[in-house]
C-alpha atoms as a PDB file:
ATOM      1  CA  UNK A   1     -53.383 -83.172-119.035  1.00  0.00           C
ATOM      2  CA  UNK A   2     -55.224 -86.584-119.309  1.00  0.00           C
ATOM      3  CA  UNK A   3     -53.699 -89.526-117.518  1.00  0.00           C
ATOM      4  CA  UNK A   4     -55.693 -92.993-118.442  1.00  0.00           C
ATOM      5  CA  UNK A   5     -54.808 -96.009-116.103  1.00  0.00           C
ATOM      6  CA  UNK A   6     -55.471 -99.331-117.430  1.00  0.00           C
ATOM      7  CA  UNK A   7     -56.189-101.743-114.866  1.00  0.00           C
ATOM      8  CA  UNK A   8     -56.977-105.448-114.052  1.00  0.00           C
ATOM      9  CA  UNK A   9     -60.080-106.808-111.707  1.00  0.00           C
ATOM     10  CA  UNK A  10     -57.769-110.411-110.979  1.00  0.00           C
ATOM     11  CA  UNK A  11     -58.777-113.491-108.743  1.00  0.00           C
ATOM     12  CA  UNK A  12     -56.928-113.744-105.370  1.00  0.00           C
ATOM     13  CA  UNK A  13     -54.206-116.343-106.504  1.00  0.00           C
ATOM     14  CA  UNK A  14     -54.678-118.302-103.397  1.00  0.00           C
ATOM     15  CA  UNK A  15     -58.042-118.989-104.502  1.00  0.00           C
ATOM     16  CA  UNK A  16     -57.903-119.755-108.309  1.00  0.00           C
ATOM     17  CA  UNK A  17     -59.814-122.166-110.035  1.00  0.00           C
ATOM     18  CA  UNK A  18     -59.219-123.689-113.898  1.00  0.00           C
ATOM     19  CA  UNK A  19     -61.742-124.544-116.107  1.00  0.00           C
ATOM     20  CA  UNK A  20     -61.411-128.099-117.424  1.00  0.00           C
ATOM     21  CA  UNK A  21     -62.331-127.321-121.259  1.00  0.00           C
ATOM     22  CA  UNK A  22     -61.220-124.171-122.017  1.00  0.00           C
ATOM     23  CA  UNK A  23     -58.261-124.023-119.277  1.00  0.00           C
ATOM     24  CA  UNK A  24     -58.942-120.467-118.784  1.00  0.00           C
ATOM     25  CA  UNK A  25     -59.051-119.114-115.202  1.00  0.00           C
ATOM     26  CA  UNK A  26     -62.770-119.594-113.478  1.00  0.00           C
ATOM     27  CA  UNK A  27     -63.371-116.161-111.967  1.00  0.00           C
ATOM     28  CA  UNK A  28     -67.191-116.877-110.916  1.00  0.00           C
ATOM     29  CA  UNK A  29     -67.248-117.077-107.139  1.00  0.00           C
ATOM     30  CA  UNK A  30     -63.320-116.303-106.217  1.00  0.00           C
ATOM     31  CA  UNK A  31     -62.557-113.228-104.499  1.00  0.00           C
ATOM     32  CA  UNK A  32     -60.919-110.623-106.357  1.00  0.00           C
ATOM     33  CA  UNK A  33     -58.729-107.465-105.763  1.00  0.00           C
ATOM     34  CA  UNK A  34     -57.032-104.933-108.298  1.00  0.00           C
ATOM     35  CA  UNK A  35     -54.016-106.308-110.327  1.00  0.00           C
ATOM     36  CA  UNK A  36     -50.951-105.116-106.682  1.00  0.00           C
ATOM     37  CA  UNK A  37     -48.290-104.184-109.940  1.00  0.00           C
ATOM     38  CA  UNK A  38     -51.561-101.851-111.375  1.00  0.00           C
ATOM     39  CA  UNK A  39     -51.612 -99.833-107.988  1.00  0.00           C
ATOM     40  CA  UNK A  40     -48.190 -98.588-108.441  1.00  0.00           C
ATOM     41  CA  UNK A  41     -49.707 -97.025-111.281  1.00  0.00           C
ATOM     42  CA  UNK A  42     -52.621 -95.027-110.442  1.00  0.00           C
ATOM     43  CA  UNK A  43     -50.233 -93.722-107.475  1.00  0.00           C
ATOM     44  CA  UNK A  44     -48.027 -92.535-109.857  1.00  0.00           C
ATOM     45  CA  UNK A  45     -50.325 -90.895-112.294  1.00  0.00           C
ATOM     46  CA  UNK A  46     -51.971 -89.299-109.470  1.00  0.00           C
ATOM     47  CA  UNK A  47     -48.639 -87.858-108.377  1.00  0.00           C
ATOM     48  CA  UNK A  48     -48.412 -86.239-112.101  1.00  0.00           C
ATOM     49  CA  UNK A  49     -52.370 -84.975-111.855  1.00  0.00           C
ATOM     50  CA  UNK A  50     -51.529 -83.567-108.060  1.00  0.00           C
ATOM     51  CA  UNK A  51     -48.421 -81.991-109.467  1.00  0.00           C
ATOM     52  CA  UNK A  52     -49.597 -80.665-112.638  1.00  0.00           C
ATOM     53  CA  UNK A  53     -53.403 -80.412-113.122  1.00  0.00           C
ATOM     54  CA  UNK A  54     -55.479 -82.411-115.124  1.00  0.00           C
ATOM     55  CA  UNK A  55     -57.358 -85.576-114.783  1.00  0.00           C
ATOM     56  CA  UNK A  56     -56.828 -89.158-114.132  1.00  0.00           C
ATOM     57  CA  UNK A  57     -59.604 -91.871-115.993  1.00  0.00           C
ATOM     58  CA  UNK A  58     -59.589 -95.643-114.922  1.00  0.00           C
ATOM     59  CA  UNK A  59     -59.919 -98.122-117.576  1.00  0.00           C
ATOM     60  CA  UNK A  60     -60.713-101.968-117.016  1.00  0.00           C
ATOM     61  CA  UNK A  61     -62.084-104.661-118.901  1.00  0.00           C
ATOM     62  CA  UNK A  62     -64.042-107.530-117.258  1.00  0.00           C
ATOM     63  CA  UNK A  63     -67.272-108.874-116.561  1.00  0.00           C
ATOM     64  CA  UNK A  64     -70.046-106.156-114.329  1.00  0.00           C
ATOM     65  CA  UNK A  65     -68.403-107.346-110.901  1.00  0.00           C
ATOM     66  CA  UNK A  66     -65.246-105.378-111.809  1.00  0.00           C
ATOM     67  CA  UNK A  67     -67.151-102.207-111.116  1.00  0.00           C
ATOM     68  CA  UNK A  68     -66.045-102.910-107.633  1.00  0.00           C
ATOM     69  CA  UNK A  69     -62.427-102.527-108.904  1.00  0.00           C
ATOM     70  CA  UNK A  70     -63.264 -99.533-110.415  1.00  0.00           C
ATOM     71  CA  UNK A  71     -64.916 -97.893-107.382  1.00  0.00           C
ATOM     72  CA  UNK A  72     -61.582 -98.840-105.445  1.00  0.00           C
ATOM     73  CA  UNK A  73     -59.613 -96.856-108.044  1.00  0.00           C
ATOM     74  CA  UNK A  74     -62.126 -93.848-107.195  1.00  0.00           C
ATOM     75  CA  UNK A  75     -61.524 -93.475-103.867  1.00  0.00           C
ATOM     76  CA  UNK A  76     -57.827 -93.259-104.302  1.00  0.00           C
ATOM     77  CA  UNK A  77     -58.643 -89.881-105.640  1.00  0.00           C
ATOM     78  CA  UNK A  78     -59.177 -91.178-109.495  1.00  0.00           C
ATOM     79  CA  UNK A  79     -61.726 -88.755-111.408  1.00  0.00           C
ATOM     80  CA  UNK A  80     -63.492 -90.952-113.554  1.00  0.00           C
ATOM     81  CA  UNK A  81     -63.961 -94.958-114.374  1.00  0.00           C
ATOM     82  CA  UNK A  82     -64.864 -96.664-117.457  1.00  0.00           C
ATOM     83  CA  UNK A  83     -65.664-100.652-117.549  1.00  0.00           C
ATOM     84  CA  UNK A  84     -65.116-102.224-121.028  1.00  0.00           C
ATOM     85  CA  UNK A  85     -68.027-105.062-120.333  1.00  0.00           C
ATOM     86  CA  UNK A  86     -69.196-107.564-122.955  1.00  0.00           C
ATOM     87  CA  UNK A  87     -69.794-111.286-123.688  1.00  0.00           C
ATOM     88  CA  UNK A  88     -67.542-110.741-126.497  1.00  0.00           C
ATOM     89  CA  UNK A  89     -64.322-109.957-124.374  1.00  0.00           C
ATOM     90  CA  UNK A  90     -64.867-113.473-122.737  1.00  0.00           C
ATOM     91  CA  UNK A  91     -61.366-115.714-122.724  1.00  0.00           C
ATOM     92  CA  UNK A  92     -58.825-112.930-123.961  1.00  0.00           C
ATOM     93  CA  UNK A  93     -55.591-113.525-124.504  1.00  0.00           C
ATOM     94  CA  UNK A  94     -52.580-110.605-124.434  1.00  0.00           C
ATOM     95  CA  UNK A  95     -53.769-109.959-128.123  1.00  0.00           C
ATOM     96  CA  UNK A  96     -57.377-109.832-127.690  1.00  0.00           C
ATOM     97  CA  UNK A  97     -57.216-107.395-124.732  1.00  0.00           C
ATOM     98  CA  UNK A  98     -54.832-104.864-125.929  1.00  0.00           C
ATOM     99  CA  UNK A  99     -56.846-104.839-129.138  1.00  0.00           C
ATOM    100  CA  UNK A 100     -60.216-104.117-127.247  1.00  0.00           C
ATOM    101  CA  UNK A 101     -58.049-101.920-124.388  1.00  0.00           C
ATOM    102  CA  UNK A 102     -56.542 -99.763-127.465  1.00  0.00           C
ATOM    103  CA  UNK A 103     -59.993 -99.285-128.704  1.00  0.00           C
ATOM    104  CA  UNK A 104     -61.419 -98.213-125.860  1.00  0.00           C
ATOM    105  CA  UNK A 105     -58.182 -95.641-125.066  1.00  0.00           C
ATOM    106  CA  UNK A 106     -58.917 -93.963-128.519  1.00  0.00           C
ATOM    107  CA  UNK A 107     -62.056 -93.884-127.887  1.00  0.00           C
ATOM    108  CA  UNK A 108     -61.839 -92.035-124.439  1.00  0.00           C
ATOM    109  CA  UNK A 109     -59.778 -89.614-126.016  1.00  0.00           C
ATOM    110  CA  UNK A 110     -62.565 -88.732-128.273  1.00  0.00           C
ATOM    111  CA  UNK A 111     -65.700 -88.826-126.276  1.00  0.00           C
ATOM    112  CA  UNK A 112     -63.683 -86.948-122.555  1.00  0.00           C
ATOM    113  CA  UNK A 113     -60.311 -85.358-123.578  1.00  0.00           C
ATOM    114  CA  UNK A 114     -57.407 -86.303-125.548  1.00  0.00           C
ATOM    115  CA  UNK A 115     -54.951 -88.891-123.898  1.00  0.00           C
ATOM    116  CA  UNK A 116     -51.180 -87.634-123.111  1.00  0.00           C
ATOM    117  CA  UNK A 117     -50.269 -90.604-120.864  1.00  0.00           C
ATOM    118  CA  UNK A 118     -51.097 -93.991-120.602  1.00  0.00           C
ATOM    119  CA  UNK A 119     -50.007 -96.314-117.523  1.00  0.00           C
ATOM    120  CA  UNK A 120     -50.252 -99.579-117.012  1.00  0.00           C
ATOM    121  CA  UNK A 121     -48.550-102.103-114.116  1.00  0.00           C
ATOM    122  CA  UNK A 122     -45.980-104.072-115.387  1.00  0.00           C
ATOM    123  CA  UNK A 123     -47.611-106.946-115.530  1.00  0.00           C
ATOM    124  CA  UNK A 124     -50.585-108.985-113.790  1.00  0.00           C
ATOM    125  CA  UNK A 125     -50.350-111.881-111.552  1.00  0.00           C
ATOM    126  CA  UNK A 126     -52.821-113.967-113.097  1.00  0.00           C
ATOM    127  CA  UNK A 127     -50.926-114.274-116.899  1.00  0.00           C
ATOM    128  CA  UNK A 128     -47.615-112.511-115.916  1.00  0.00           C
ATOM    129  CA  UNK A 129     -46.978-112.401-120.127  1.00  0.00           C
ATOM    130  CA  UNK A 130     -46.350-107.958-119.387  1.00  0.00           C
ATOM    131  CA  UNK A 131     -47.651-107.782-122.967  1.00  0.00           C
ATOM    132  CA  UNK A 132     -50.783-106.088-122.736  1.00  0.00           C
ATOM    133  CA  UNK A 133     -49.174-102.476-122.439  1.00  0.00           C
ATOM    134  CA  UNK A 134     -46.584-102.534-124.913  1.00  0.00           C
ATOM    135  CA  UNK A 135     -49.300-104.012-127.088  1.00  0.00           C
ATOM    136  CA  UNK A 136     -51.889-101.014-126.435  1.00  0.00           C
ATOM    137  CA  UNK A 137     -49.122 -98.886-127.081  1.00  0.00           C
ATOM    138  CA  UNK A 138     -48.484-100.691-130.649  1.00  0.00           C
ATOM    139  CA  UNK A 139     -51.844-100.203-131.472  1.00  0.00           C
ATOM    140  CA  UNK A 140     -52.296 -96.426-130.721  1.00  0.00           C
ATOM    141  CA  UNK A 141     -48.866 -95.695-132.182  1.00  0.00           C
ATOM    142  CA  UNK A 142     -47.569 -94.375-128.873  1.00  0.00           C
ATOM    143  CA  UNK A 143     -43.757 -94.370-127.568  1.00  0.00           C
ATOM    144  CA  UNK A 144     -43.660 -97.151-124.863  1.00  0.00           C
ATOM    145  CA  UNK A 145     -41.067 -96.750-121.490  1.00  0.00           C
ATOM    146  CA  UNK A 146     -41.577 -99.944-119.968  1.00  0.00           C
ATOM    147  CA  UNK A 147     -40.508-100.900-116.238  1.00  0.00           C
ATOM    148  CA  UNK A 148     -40.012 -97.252-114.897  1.00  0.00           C
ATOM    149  CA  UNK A 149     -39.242 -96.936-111.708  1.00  0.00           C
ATOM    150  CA  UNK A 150     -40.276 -93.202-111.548  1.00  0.00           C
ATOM    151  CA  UNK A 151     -40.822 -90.045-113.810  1.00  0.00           C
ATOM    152  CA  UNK A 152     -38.356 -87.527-113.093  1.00  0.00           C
ATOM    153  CA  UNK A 153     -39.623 -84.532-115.036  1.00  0.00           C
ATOM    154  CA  UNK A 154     -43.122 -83.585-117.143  1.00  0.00           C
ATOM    155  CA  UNK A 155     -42.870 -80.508-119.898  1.00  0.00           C
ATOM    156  CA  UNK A 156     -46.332 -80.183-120.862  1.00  0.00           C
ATOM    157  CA  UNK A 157     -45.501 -77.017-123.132  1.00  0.00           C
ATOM    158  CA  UNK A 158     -42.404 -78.383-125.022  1.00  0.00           C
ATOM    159  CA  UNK A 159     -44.677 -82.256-124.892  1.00  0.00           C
ATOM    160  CA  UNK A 160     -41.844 -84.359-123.112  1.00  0.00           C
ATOM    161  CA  UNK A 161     -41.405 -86.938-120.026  1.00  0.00           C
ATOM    162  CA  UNK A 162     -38.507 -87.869-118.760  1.00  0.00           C
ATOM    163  CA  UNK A 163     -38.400 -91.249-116.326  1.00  0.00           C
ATOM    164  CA  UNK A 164     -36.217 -93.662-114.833  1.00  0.00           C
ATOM    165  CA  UNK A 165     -35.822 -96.992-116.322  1.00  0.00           C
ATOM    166  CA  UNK A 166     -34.627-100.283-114.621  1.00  0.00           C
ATOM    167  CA  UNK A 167     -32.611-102.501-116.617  1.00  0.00           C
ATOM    168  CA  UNK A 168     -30.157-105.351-116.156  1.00  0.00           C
ATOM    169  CA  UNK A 169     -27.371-103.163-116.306  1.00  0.00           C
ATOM    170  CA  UNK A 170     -28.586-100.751-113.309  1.00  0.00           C
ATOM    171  CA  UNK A 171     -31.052 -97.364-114.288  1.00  0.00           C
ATOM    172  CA  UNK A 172     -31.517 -95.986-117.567  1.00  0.00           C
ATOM    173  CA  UNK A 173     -32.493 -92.034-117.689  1.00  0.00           C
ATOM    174  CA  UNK A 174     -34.980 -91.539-120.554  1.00  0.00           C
ATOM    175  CA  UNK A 175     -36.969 -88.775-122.272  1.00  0.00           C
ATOM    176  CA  UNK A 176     -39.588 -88.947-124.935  1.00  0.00           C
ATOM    177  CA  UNK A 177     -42.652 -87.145-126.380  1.00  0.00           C
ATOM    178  CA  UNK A 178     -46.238 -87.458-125.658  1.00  0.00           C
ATOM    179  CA  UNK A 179     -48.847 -89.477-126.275  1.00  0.00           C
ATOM    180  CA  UNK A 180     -46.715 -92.236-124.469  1.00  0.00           C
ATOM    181  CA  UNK A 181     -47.415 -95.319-122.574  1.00  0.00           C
ATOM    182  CA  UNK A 182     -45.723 -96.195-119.203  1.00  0.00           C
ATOM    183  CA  UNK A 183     -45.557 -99.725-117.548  1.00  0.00           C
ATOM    184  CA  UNK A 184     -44.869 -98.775-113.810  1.00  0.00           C
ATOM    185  CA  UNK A 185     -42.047-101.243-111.605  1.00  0.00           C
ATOM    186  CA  UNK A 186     -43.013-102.793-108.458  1.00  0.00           C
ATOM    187  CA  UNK A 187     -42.092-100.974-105.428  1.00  0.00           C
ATOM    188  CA  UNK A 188     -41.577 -97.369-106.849  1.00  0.00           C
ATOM    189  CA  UNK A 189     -44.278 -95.502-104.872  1.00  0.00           C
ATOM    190  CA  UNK A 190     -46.976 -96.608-101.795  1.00  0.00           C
ATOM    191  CA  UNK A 191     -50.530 -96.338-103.027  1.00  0.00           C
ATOM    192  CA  UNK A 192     -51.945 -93.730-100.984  1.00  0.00           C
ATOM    193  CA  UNK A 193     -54.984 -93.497 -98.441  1.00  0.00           C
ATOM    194  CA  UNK A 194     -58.006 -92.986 -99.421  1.00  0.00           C
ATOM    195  CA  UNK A 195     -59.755 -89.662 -98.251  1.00  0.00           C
ATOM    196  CA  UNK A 196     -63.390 -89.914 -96.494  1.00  0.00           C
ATOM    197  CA  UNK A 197     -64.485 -87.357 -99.086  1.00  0.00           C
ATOM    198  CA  UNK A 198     -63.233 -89.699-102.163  1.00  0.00           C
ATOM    199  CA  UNK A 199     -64.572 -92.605-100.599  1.00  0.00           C
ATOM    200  CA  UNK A 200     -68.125 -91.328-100.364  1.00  0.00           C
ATOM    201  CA  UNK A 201     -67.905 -89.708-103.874  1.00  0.00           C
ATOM    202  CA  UNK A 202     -66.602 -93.411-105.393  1.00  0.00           C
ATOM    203  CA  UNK A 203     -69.579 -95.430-103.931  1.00  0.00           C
ATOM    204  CA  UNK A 204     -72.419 -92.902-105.824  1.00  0.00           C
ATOM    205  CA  UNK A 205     -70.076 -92.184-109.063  1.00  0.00           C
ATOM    206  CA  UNK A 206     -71.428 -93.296-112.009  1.00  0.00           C
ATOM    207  CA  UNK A 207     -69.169 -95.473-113.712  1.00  0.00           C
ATOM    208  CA  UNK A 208     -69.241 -95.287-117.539  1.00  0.00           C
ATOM    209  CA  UNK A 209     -69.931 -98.735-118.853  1.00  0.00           C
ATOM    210  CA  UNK A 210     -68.752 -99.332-122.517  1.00  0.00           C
ATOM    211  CA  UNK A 211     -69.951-102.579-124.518  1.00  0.00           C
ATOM    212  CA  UNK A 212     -67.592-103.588-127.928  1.00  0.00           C
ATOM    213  CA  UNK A 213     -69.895-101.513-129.715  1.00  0.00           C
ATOM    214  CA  UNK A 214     -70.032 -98.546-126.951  1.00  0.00           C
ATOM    215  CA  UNK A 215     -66.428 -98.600-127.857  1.00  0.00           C
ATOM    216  CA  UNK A 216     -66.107 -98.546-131.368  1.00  0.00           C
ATOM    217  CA  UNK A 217     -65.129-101.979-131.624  1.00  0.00           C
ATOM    218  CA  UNK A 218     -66.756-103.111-135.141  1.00  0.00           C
ATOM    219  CA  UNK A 219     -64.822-106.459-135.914  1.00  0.00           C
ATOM    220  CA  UNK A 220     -65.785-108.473-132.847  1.00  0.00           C
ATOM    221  CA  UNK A 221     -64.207-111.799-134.016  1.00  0.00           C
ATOM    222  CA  UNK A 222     -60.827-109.786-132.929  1.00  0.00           C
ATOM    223  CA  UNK A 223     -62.421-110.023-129.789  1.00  0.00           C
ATOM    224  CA  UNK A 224     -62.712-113.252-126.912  1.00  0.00           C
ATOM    225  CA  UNK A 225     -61.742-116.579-127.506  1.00  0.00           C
ATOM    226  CA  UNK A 226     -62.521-115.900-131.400  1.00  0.00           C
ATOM    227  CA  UNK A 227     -59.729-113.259-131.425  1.00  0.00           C
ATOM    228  CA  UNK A 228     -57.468-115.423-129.039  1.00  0.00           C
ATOM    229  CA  UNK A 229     -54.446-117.446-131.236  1.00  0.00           C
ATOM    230  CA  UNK A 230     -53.103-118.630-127.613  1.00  0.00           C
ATOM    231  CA  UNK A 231     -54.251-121.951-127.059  1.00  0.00           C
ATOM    232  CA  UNK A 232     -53.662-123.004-123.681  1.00  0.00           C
ATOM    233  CA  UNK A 233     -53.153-126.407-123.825  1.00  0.00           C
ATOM    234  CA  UNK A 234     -52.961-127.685-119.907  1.00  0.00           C
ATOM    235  CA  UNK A 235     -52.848-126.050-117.291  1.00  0.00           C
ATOM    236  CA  UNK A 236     -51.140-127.421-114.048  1.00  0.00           C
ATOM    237  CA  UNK A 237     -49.406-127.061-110.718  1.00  0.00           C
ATOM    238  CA  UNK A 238     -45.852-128.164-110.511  1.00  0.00           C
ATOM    239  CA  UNK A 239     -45.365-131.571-109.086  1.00  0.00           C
ATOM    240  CA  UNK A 240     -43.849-131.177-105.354  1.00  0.00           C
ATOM    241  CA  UNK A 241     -40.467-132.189-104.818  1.00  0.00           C
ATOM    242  CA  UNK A 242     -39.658-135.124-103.268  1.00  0.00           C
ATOM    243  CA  UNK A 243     -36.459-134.344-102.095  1.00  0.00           C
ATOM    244  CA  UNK A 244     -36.420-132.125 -98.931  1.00  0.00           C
ATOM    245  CA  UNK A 245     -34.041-129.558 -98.114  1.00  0.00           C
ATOM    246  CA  UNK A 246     -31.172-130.109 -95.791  1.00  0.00           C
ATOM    247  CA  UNK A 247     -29.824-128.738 -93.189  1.00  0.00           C
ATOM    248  CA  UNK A 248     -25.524-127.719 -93.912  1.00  0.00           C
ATOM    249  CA  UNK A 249     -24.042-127.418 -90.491  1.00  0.00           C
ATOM    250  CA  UNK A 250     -20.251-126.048 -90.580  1.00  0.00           C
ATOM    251  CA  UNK A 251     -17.871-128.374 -88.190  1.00  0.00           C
ATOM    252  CA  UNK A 252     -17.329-125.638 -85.131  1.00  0.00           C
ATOM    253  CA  UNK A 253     -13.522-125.602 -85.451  1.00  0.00           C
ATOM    254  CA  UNK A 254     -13.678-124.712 -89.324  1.00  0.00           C
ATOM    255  CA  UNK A 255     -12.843-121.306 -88.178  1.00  0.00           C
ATOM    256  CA  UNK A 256     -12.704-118.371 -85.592  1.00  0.00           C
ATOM    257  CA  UNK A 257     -15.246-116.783 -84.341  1.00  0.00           C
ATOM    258  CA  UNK A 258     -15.947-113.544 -86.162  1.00  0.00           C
ATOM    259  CA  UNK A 259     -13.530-115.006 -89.607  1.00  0.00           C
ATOM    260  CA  UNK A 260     -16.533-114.409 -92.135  1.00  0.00           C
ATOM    261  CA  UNK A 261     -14.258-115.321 -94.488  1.00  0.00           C
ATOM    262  CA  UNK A 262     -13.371-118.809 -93.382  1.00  0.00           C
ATOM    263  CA  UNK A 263     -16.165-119.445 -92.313  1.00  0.00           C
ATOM    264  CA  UNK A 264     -18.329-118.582 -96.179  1.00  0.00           C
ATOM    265  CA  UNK A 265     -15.643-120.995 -97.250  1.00  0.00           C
ATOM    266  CA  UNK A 266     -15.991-123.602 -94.749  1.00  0.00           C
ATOM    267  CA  UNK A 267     -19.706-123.565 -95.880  1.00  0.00           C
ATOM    268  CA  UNK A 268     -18.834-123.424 -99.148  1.00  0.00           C
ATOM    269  CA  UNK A 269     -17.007-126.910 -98.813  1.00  0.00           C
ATOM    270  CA  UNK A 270     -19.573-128.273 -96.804  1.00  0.00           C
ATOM    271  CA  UNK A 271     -21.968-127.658 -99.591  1.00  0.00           C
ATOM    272  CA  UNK A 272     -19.822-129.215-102.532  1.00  0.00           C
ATOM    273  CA  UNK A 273     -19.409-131.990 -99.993  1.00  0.00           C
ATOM    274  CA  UNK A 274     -23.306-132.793 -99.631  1.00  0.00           C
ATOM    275  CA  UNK A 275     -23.365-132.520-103.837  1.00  0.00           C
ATOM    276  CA  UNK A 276     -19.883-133.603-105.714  1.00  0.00           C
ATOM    277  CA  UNK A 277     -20.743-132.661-109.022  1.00  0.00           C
ATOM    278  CA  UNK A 278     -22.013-129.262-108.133  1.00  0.00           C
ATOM    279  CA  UNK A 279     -18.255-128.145-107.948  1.00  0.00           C
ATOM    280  CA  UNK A 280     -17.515-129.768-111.581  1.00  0.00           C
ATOM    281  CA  UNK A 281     -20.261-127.763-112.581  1.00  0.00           C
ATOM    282  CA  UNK A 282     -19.680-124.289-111.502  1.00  0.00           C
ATOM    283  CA  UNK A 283     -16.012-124.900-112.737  1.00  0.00           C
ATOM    284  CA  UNK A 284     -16.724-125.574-116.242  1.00  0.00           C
ATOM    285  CA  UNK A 285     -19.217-122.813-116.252  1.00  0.00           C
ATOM    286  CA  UNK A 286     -16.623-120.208-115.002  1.00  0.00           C
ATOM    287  CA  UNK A 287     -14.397-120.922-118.149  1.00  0.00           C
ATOM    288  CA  UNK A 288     -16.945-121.157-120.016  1.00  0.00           C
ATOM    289  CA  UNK A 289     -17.097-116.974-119.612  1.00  0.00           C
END
């Protein structure tokens, strides 16, 4: 089995800059850590590799410095990194990127071994669009099982997965065939510790670095800004709000101590007295359903 990981070198949100032209995020010189959603996913596909054999490859595309990124991954227990590096990749949007991604999946498969899974985080912090996996899943014609919250069972002689979805309407059991591509939910496993004997082996692994062409990307105006159809208009923080919050106090005689009841209604009252229309509203909203 062959478990590819696709993750995301992104700036530390605290620290992020915009560039005035192209309003695309300045990563020169901001401190960066792997996409936190992404890390749900290596744990899990190291859980399947642990479990059932095989090996786990981590895939990122960025500029050199994402190595680092990569090396992290290793010393998780990971068995191989690939960085997807080139001028052409710079300013990708969600289309871009899973095109160049897809590529360099395929491609993978062809040079190491063929792919069965690929997993992805559900999203990243720094464009939160959770398009690039569905859209590397498009590409390679693979069945997509987006926010899982865990794979429940693996047939690699009958060529099936079964995982848990999370939906609005509670937890959706699901089984398909492989290839496939899984986006992993927040919260569904704890990345593990790194062993002293993965740690050592990430810092002197060679990392295999892939340029577009390195990748089999021929057509690199599907690549970059050239490949991009976002346009990002402005970018901006929202304007602080002026109005504080305030503090509801309920009067101390609204009810007896230990009456949870009264008293959520006391507050309740207290609330719609502070804003008169907000009772109007949730009123015609409730007969509205």
């Amino acid at each position: 089995m062959h478990i590819v990981v696709c993750i995301k070198q992104v700036p530390d949100s605290a620290q992020i800059r915009v560039h005035p032209v192209t309003n695309t995020i300045m990563r020169q010189g901001v401190p960066t850590i792997i996409n936190p959603y992404d890390l749900f996913a290596i744990e899990e596909a190291l859980r399947l590799r642990d479990k059932h054999g095989g090996l786990v490859t981590i895939l990122t595309m960025g500029p050199p410095m994402a190595e680092e990124s990569l090396r992290k991954a290793l010393t998780f227990g990971a068995d191989r990194a690939v960085l997807l590096t080139d001028r052409f990749f710079a300013g990708s949007d969600t289309l871009a990127t899973s095109f160049a991604l897809a590529t360099a999946v395929k491609k993978i498969g062809e040079v190491f071994e063929p792919v069965d899974i690929v997993f992805t985080g559900k999203q990243t912090i720094d464009g939160d669009t959770a398009q690039v996996g569905p859209g590397i899943a498009k590409r390679l014609r693979l069945e997509q099982l987006t926010y899982v919250a865990g794979v429940t069972g693996l047939d690699l002689a009958g060529r099936t997965i079964e995982v848990e979805r999370r939906a609005e309407g509670g937890v959706q059991a699901l089984k398909t065939s492989l290839p496939c591509l899984i986006t992993m939910l927040e919260g569904t496993n704890e990345i593990r510790r790194g062993s002293m004997p993965d740690a050592l082996r990430a810092a002197r692994a060679e990392i295999v670095t892939w340029s577009a062409k390195d990748a089999g990307i021929e057509d690199v105006t599907r690549c970059g800004l050239r490949g991009s159809p976002t346009v990002v208009k402005r970018v901006f923080a929202p304007t602080p709000r002026s109005e504080k919050a305030k503090f509801v106090e309920v009067p101390k005689d609204a009810a007896k101590p230990g009456d949870k009841g009264a008293l959520a209604e006391a507050l309740v009252e207290s609330i719609f007295a502070h804003h008169p229309s907000l009772e109007a509203d949730i009123t015609t909203l409730a007969r509205g359903y």
